[in-house]
C-alpha atoms as a PDB file:
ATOM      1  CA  UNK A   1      11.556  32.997  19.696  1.00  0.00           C
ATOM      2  CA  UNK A   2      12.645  36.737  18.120  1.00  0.00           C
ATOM      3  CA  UNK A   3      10.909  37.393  15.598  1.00  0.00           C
ATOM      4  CA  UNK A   4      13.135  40.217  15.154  1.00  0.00           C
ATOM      5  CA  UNK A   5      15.665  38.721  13.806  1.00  0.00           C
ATOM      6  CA  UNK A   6      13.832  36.799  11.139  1.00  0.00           C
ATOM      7  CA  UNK A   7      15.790  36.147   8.419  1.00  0.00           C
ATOM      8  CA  UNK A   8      15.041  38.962   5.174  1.00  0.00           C
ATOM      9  CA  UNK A   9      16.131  36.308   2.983  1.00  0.00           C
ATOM     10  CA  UNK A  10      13.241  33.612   2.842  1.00  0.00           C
ATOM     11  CA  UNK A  11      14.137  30.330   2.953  1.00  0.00           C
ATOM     12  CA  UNK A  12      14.565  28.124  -0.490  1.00  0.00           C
ATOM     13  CA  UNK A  13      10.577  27.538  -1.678  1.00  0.00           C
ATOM     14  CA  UNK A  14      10.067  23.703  -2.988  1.00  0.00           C
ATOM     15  CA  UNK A  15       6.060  24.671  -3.501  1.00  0.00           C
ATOM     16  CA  UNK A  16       4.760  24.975  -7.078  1.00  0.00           C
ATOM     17  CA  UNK A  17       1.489  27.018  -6.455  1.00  0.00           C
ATOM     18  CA  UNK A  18       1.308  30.436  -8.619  1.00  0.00           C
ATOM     19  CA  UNK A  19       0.272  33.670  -7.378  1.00  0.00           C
ATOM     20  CA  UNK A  20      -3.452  33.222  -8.603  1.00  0.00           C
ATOM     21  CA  UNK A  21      -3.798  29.703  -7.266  1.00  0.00           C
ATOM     22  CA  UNK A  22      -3.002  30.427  -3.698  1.00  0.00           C
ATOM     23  CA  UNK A  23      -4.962  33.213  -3.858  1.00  0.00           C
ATOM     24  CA  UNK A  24      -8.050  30.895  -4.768  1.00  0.00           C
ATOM     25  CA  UNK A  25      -7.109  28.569  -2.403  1.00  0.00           C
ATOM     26  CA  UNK A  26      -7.094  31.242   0.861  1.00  0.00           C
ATOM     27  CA  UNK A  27     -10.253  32.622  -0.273  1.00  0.00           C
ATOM     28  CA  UNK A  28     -11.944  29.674  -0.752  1.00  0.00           C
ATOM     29  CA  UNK A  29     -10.828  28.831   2.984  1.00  0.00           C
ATOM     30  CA  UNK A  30     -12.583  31.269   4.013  1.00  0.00           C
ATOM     31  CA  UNK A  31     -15.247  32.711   2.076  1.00  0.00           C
ATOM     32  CA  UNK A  32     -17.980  29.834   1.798  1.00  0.00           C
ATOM     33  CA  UNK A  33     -17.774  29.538   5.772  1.00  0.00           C
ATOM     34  CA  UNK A  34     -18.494  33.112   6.713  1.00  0.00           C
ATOM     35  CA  UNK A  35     -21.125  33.428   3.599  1.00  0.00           C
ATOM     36  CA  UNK A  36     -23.428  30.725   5.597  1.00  0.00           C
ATOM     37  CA  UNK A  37     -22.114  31.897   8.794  1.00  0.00           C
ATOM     38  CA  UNK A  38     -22.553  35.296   9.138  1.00  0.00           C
ATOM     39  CA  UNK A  39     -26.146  36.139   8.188  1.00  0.00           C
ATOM     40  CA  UNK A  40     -27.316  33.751  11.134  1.00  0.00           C
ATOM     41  CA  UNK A  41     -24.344  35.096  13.738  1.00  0.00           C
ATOM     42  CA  UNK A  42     -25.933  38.687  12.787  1.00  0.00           C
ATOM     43  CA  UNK A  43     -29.348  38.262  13.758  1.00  0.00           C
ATOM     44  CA  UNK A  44     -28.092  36.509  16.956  1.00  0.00           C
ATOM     45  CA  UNK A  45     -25.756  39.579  17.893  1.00  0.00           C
ATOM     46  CA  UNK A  46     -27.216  42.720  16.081  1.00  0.00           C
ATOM     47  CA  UNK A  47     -25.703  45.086  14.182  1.00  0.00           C
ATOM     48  CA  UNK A  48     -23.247  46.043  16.693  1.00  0.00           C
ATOM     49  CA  UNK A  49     -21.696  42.508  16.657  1.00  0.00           C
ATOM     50  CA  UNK A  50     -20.197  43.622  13.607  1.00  0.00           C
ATOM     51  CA  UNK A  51     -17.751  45.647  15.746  1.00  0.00           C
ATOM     52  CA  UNK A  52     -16.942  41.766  17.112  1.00  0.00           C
ATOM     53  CA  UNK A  53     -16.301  40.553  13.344  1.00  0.00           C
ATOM     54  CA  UNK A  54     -13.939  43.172  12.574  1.00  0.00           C
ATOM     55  CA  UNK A  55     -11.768  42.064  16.088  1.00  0.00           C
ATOM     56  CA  UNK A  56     -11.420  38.813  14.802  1.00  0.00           C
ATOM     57  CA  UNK A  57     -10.795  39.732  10.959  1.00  0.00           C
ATOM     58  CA  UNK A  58      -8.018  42.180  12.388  1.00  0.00           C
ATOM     59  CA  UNK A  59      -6.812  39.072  15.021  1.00  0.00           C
ATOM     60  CA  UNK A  60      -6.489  37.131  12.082  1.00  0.00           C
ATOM     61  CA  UNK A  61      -4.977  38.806   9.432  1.00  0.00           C
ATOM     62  CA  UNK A  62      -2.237  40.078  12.356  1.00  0.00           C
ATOM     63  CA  UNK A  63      -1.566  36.891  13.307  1.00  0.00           C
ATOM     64  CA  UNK A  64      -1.173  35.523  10.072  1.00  0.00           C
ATOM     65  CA  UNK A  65       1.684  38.226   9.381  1.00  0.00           C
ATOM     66  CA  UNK A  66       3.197  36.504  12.986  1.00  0.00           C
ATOM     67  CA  UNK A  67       3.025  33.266  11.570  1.00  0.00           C
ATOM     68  CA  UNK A  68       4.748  34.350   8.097  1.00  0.00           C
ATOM     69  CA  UNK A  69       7.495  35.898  10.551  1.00  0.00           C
ATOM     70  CA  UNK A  70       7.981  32.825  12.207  1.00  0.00           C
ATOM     71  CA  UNK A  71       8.190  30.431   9.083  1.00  0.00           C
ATOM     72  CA  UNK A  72      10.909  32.965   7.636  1.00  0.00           C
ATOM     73  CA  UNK A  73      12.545  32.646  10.767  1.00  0.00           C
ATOM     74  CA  UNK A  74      13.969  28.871   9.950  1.00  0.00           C
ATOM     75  CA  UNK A  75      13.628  26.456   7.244  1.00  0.00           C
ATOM     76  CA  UNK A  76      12.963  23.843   9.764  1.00  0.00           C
ATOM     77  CA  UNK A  77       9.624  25.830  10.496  1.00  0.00           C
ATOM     78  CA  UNK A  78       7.140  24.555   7.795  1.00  0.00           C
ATOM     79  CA  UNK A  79       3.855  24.019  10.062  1.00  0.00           C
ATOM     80  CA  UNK A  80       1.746  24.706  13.225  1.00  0.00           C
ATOM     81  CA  UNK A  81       3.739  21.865  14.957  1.00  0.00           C
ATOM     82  CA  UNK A  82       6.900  22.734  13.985  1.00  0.00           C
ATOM     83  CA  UNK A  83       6.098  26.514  15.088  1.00  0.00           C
ATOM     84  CA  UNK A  84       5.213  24.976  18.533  1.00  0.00           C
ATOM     85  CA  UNK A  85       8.521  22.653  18.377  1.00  0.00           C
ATOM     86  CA  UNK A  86      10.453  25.965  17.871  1.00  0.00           C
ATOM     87  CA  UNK A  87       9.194  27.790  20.682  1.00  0.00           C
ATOM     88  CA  UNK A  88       8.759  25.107  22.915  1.00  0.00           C
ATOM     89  CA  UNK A  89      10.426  21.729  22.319  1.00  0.00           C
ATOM     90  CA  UNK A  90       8.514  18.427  21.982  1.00  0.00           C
ATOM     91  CA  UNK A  91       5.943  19.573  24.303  1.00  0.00           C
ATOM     92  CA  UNK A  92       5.271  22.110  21.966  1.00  0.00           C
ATOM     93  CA  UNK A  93       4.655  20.138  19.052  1.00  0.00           C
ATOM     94  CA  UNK A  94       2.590  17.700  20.574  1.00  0.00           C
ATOM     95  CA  UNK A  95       0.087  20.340  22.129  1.00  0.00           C
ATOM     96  CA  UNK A  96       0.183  22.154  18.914  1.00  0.00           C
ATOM     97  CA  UNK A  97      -0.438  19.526  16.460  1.00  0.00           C
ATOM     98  CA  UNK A  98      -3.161  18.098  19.053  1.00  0.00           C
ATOM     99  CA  UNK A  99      -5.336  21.482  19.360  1.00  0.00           C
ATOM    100  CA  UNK A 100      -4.803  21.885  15.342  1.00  0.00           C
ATOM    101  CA  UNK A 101      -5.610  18.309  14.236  1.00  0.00           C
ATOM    102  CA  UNK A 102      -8.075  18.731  16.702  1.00  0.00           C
ATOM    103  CA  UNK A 103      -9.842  21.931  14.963  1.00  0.00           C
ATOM    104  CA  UNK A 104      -9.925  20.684  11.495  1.00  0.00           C
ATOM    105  CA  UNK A 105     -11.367  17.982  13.009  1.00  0.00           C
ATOM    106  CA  UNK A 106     -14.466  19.582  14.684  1.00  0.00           C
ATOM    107  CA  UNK A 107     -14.707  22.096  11.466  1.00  0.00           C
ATOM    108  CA  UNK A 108     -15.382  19.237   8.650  1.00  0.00           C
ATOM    109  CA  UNK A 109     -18.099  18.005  11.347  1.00  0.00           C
ATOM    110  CA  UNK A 110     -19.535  21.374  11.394  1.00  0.00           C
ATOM    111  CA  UNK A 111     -19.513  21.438   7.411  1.00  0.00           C
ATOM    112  CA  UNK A 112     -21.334  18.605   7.512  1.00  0.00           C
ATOM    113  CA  UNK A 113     -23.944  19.193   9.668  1.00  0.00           C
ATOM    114  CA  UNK A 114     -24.489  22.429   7.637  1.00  0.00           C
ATOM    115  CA  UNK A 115     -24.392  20.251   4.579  1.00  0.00           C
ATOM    116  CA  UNK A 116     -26.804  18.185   5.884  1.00  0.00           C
ATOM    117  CA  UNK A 117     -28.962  20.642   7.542  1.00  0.00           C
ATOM    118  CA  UNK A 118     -29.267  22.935   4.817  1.00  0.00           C
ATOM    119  CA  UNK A 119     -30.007  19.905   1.936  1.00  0.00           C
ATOM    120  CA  UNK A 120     -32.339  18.293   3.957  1.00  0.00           C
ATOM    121  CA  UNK A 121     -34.340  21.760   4.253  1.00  0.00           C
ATOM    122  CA  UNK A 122     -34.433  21.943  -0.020  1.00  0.00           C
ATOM    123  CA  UNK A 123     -35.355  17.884  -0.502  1.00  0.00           C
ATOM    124  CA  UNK A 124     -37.120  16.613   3.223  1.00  0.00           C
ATOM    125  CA  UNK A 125     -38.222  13.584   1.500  1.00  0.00           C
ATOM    126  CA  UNK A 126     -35.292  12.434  -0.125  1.00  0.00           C
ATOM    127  CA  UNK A 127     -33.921   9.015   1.048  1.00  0.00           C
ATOM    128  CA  UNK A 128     -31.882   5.883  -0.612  1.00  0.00           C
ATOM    129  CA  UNK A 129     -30.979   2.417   0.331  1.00  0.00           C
ATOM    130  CA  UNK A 130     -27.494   1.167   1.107  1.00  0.00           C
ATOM    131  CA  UNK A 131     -27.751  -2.600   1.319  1.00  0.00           C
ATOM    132  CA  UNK A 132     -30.514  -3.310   3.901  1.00  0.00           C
ATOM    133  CA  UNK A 133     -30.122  -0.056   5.218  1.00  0.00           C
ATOM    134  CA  UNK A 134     -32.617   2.286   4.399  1.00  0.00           C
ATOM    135  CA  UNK A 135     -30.918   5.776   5.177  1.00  0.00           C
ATOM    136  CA  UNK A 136     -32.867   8.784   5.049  1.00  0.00           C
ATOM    137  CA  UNK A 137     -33.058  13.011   6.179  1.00  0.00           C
ATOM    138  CA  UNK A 138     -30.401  14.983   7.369  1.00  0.00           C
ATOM    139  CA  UNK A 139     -28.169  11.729   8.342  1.00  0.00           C
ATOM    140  CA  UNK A 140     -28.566  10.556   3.884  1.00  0.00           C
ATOM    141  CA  UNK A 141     -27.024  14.122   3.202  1.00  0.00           C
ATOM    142  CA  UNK A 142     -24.406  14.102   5.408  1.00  0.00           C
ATOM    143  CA  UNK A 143     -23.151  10.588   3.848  1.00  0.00           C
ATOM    144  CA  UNK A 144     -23.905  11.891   0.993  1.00  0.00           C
ATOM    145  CA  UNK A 145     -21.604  15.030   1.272  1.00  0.00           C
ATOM    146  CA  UNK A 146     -19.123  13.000   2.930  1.00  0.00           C
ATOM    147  CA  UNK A 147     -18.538  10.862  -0.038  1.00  0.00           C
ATOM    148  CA  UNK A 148     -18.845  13.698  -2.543  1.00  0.00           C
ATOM    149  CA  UNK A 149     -16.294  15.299  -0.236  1.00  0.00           C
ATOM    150  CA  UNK A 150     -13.897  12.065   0.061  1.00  0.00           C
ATOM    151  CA  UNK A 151     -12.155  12.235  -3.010  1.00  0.00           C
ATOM    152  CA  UNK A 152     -10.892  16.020  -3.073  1.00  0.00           C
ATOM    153  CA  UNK A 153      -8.771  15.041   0.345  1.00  0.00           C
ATOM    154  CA  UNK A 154      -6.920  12.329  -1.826  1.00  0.00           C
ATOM    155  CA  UNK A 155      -5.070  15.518  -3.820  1.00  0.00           C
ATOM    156  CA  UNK A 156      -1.493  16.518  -2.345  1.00  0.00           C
ATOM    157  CA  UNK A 157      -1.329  19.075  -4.801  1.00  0.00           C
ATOM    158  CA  UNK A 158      -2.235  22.471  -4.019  1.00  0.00           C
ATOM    159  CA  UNK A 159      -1.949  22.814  -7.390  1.00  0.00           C
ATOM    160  CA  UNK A 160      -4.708  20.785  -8.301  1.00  0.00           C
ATOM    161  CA  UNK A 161      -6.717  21.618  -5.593  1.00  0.00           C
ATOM    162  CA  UNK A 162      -6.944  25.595  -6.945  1.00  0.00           C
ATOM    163  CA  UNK A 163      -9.873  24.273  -9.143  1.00  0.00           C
ATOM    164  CA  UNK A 164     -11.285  22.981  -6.644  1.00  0.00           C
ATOM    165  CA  UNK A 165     -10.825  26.126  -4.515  1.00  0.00           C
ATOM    166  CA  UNK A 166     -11.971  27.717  -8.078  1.00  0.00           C
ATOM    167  CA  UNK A 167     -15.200  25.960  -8.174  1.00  0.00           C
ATOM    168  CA  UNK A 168     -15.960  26.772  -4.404  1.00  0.00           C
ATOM    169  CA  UNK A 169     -15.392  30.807  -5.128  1.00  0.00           C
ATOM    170  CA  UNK A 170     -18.225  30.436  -8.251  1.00  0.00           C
ATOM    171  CA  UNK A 171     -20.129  28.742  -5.791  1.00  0.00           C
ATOM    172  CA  UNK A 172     -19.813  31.624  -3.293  1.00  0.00           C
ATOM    173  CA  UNK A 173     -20.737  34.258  -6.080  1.00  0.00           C
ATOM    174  CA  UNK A 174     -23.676  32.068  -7.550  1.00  0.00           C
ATOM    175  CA  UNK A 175     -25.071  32.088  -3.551  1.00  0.00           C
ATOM    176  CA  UNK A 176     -24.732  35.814  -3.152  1.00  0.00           C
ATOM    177  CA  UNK A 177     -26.354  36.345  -6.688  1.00  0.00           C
ATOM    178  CA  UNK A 178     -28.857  33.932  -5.373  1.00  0.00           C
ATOM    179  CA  UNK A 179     -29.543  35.997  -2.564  1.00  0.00           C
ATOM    180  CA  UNK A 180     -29.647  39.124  -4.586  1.00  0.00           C
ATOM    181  CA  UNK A 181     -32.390  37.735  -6.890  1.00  0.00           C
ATOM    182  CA  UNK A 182     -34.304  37.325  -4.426  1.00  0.00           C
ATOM    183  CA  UNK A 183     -34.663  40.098  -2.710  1.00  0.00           C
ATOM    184  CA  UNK A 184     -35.095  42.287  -5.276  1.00  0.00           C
ATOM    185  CA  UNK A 185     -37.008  40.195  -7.848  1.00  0.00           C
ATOM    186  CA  UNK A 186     -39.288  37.368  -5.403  1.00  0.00           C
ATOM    187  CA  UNK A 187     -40.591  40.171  -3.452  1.00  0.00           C
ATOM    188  CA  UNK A 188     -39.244  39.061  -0.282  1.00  0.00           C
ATOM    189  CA  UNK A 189     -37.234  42.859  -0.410  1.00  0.00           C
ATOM    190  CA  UNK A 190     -34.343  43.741   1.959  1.00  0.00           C
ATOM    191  CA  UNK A 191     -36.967  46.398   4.511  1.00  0.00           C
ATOM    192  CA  UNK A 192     -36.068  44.300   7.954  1.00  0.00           C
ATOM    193  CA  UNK A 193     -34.031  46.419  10.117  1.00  0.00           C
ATOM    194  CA  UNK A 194     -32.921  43.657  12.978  1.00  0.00           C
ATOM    195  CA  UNK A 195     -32.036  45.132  16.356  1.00  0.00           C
ATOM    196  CA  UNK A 196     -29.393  46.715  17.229  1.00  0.00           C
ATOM    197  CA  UNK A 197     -27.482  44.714  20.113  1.00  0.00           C
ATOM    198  CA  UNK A 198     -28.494  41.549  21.573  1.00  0.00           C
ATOM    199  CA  UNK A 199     -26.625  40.755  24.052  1.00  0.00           C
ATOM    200  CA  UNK A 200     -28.529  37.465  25.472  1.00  0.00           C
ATOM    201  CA  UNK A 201     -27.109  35.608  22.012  1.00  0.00           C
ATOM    202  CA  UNK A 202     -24.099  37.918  21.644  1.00  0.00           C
ATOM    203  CA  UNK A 203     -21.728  34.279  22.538  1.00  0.00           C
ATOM    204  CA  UNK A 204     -23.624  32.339  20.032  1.00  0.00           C
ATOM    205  CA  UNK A 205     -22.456  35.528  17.322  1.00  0.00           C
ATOM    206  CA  UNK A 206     -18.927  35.699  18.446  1.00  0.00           C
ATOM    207  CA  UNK A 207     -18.288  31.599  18.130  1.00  0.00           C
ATOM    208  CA  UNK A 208     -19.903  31.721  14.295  1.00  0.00           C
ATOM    209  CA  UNK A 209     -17.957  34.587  13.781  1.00  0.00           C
ATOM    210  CA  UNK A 210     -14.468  32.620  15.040  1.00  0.00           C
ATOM    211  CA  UNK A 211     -15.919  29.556  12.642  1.00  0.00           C
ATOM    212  CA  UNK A 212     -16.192  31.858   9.694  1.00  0.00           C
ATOM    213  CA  UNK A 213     -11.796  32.287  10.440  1.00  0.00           C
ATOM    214  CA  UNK A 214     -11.655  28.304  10.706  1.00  0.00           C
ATOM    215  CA  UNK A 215      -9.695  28.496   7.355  1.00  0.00           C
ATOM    216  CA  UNK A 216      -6.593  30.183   8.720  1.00  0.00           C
ATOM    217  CA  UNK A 217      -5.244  26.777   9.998  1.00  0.00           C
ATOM    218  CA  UNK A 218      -4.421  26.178   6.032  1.00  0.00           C
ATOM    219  CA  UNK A 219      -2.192  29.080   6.301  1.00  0.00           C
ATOM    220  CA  UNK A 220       1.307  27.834   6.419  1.00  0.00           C
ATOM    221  CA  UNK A 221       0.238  24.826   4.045  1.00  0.00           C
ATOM    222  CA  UNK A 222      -0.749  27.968   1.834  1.00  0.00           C
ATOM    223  CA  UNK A 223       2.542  29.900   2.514  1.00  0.00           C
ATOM    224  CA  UNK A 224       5.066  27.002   2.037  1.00  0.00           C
ATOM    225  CA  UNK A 225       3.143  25.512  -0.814  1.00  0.00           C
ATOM    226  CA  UNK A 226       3.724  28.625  -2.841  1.00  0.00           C
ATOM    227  CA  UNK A 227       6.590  29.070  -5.710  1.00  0.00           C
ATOM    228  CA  UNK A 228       7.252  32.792  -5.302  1.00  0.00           C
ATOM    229  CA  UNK A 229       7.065  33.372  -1.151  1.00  0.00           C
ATOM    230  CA  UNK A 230       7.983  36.944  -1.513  1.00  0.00           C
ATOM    231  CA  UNK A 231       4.394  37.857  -3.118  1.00  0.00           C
ATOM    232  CA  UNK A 232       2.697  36.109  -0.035  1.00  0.00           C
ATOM    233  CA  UNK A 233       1.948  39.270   1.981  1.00  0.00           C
ATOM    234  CA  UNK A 234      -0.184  40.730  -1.092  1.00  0.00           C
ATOM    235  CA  UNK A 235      -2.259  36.572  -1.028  1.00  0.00           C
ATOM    236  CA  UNK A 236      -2.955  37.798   2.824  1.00  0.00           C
ATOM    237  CA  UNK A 237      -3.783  41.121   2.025  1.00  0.00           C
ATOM    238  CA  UNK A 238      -6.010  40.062  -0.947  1.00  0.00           C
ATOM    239  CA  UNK A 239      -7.922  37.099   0.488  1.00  0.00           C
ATOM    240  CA  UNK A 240      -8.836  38.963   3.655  1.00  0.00           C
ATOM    241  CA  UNK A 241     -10.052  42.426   1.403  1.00  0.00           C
ATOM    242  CA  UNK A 242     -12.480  40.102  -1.193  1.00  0.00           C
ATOM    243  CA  UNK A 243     -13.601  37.886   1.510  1.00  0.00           C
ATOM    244  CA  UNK A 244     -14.580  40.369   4.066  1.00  0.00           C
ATOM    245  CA  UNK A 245     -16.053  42.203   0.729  1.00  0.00           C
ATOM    246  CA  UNK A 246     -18.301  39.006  -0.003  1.00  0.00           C
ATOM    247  CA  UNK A 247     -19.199  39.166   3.813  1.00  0.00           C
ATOM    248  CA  UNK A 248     -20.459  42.224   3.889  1.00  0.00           C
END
């Protein structure tokens, strides 16, 4: 496919998400990923695995200006699968939606275990019964997240889900905050100086940093569910400056 000769005019929008509610929605993609992510990926890699985090952030952001290209391209081209239909045929769409389906997959797992992981850490004795079963550590706070979880995927409306999205940026604030206070005011202070390169744990850095870019398969659910598609390049440009921002 030439994505040279994408169409300038951009195909007839039937999405309903503002400006501001896409934007909340990308960022929210991203940002409470690489917030949990990142500080753990650093002290596996060192400071220069930074270098390693920009690569991807620059990967992503160029690819999602490819993928914009090829959604213009056609009005037939909506999703991953249909991207991989264009290019490819059948063959193309199957692989496609199989990898993708396959990666959102593997990434709510990873959320979580994280969920589970991190809550179990704060309560270690909590526990509760469901029916005979007696359910209990990290396994009670992943079932619990899961159903806490369950109904947000029952919303078709990126509309609706903004506040969602919303909620999850205050939550990403709140934890930075959190992490602010403290450092400065609990005494723990800010005076370790990690080492510069490690390169025994540098692949265990570079996978946490691709999981902190897990969001970008939302991207053309993002791009076709908004009402104004011209004003899409400054959602990309936007999401990736205040989430890298919260990163670092």
């Amino acid at each position: 496919m030439d994505m040279s000769t994408a169409n300038t005019d951009l195909p007839p929008s039937s999405g309903k998400t503002n400006f501001l509610k896409t934007c909340f929605n990308g960022i929210n993609a991203l940002s409470g990923v690489g917030l949990l992510s990142i500080p753990y990926a650093l002290s596996q890699g060192g400071w220069l695995s930074l270098i390693v985090f920009m690569a991807i952030a620059v990967i992503c952001f160029y690819t999602g200006l490819l993928l914009q290209r090829c959604m213009d391209s056609s009005s037939l081209v909506n999703t991953y699968p249909d991207i991989g239909a264009h290019a490819f045929g059948r063959k193309g769409r199957v692989i496609v939606a199989t990898f993708m389906h396959l990666e959102l997959y593997l990434v709510a797992i990873d959320f979580l275990i994280l969920e589970g992981d991190n809550l179990h850490k704060l309560f270690p004795a909590a526990s509760f019964r469901l029916g005979a079963l007696r359910v209990s550590g990290k396994q009670a706070f992943v079932l619990a997240a899961t159903l806490a979880v369950l109904p947000t995927t029952w919303f078709s409306s990126l509309n609706v889900l903004a506040y969602v999205a919303a909620g999850g940026a205050l939550a990403s604030l709140l934890l930075i905050a959190a992490v602010l206070w403290v450092g400065v005011f609990d005494g723990v202070g800010f005076r370790e100086r990690g080492r510069l390169v490690r390169w025994d744990t540098m692949p265990s850095a570079m996978s946490l940093y691709s999981f902190c870019f897990s969001g970008h398969a939302v991207f053309p659910m993002l791009y076709t569910g908004m009402k104004d598609r011209k004003r899409f390049p400054m959602v990309r440009t936007s999401r990736c400056n205040v989430t890298l921002n919260l990163f670092i």
